[in-house]
N, C-alpha and C. Protein backbone atom coordinates (compact mmCIF):
# COMPACT_ATOMS: atom_id res chain seq x y z
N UNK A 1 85.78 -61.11 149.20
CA UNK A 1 84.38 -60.79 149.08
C UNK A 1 84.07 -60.02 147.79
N UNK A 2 85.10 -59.55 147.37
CA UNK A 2 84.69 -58.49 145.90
C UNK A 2 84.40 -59.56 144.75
N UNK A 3 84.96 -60.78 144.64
CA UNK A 3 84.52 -61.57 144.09
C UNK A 3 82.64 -62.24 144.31
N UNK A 4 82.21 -62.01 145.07
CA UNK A 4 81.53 -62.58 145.11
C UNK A 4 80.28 -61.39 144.96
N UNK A 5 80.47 -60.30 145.23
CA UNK A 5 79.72 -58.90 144.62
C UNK A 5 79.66 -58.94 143.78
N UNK A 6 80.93 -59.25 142.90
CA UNK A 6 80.97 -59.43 141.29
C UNK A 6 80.21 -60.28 140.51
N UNK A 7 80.11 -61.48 141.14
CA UNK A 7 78.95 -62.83 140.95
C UNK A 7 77.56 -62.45 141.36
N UNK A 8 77.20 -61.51 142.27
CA UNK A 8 76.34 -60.94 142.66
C UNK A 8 75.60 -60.15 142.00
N UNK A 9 76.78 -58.71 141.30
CA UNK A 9 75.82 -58.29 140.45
C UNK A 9 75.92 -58.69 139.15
N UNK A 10 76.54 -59.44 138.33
CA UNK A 10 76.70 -60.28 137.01
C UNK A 10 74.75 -60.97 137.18
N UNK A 11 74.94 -61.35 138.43
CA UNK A 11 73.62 -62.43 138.18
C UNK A 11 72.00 -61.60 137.99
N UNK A 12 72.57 -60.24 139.11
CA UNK A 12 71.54 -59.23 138.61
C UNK A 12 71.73 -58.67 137.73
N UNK A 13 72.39 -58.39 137.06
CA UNK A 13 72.23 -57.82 135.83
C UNK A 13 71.25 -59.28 134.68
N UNK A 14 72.12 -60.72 134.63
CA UNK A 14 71.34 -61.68 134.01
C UNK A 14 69.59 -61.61 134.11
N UNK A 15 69.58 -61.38 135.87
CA UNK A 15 68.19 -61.21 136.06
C UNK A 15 67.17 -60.48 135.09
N UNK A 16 67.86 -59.16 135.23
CA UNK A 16 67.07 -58.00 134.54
C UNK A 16 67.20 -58.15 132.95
N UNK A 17 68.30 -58.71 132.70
CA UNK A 17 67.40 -58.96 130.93
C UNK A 17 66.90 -59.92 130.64
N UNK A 18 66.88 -60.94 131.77
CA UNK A 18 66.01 -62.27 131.00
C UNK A 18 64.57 -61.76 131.06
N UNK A 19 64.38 -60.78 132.46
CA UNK A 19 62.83 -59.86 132.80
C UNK A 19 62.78 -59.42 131.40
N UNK A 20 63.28 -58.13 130.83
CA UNK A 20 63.26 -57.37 129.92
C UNK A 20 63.20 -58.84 128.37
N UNK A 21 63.93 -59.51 128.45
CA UNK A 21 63.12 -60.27 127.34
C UNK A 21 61.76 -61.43 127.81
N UNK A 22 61.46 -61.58 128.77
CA UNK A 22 60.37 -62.24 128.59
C UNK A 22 59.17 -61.16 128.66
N UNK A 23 59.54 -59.95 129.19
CA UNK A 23 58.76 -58.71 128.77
C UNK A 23 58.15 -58.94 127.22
N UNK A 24 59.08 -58.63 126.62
CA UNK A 24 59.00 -58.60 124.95
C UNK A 24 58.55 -59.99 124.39
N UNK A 25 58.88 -61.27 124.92
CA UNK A 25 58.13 -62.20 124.00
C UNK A 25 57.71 -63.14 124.56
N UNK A 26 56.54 -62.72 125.62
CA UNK A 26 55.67 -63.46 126.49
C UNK A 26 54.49 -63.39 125.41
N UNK A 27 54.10 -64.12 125.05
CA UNK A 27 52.66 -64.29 124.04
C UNK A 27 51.58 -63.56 124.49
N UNK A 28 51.15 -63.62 125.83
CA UNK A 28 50.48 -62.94 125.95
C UNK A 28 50.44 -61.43 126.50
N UNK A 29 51.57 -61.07 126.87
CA UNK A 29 51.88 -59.68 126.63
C UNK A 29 51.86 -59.34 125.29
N UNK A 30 52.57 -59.91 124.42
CA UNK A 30 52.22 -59.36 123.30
C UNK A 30 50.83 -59.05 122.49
N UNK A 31 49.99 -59.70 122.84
CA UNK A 31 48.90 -59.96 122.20
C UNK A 31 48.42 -59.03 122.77
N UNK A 32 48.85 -58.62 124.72
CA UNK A 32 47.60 -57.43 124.89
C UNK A 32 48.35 -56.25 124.28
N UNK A 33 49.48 -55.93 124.36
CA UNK A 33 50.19 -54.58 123.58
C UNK A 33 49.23 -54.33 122.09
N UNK A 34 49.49 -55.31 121.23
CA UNK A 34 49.29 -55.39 119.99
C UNK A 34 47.14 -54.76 119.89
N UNK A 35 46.57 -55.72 120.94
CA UNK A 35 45.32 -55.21 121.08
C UNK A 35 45.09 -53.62 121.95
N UNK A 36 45.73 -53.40 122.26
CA UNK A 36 45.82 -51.60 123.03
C UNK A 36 46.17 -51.32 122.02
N UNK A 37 47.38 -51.42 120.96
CA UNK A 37 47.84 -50.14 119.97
C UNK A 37 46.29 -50.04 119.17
N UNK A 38 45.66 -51.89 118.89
CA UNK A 38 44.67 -51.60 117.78
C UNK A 38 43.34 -51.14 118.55
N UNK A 39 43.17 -50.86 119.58
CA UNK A 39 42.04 -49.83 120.30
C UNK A 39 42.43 -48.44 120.42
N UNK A 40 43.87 -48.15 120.68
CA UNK A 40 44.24 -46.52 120.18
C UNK A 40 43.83 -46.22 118.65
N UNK A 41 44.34 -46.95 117.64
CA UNK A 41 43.88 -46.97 116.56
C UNK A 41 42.58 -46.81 116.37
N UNK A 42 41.63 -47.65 116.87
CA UNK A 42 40.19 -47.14 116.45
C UNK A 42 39.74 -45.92 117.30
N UNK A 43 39.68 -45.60 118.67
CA UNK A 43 39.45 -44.57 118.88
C UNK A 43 39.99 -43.33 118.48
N UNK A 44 41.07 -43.28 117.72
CA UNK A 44 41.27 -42.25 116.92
C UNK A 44 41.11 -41.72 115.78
N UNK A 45 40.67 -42.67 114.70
CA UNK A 45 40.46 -42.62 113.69
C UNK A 45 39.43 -44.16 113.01
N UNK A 46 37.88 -44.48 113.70
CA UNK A 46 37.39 -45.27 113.43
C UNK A 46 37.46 -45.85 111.63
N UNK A 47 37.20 -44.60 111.00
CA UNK A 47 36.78 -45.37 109.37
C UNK A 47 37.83 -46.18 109.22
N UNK A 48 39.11 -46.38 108.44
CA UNK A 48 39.34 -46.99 108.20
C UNK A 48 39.22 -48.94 108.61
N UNK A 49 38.97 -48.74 110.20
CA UNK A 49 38.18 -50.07 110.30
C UNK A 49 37.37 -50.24 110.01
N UNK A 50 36.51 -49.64 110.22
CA UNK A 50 34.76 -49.81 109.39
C UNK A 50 34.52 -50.16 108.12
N UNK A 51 35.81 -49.45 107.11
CA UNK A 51 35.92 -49.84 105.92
C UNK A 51 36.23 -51.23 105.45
N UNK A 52 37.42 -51.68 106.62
CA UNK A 52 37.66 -52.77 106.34
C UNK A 52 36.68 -54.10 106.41
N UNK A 53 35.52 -53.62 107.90
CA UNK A 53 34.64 -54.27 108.44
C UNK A 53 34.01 -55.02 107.14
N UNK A 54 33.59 -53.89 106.80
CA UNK A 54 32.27 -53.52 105.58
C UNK A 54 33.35 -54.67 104.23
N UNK A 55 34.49 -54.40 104.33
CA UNK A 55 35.27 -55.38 102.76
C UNK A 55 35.09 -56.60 103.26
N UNK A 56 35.15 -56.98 104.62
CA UNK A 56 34.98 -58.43 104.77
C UNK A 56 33.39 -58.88 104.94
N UNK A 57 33.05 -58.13 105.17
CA UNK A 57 31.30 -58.58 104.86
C UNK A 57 30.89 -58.81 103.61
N UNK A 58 31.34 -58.29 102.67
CA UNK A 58 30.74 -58.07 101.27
C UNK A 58 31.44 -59.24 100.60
N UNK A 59 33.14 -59.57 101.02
CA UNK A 59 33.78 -60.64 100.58
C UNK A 59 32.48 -61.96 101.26
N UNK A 60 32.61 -62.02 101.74
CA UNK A 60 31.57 -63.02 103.01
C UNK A 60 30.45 -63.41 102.33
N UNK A 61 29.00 -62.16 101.99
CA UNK A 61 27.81 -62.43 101.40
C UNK A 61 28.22 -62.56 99.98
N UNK A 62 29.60 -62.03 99.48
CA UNK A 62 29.65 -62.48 97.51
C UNK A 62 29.97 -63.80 97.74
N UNK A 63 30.97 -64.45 99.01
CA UNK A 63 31.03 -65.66 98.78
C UNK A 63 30.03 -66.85 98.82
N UNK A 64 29.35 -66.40 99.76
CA UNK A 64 27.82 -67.19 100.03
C UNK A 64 27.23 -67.31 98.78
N UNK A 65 27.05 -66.07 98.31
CA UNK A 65 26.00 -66.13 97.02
C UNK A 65 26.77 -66.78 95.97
N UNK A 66 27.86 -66.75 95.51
CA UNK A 66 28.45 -67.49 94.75
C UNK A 66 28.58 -68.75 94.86
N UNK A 67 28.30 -69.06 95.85
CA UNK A 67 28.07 -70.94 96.39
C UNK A 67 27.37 -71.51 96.33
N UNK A 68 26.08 -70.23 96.15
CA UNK A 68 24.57 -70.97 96.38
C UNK A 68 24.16 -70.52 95.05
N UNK A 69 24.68 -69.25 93.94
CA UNK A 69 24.12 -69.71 92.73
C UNK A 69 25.07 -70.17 91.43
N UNK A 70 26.18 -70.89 91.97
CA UNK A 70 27.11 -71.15 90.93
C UNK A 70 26.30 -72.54 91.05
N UNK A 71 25.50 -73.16 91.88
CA UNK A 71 25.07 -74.69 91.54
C UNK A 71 24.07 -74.94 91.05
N UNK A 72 23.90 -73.97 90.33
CA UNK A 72 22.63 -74.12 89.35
C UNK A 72 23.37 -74.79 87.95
């Protein structure tokens, strides 16, 4: 029977890290981790997003306007 305890816990142990890696690279676990760190991030220190907000807007309306008066 010690053999087969042994097969027993070998397989739990397999268990628990295949858990522990599909923990880590389930897509969508990741994606919500990654979106919680970047909501800790803004509630702690908003500007720097805002800043960024504001660079992609301005990239955005220079690109517009450059589209609409480079065809003159």
């Amino acid at each position: 029977m010690t053999e087969q305890r042994e097969v027993d816990r070998k397989r739990e142990e397999l268990r628990e890290h295949l858990n522990q890696l599909e923990e880590r690279v389930n897509p969508k676990k990741v994606a919500d981790r990654a979106v919680g760190k970047a909501q800790d991030s803004y509630n702690e220190d908003p500007t720097p997003w805002i800043a960024a907000a504001a660079g992609v807007a301005v990239l955005i309306v220079g690109g517009i306007a450059l589209a609409l008066f480079s065809r003159r």
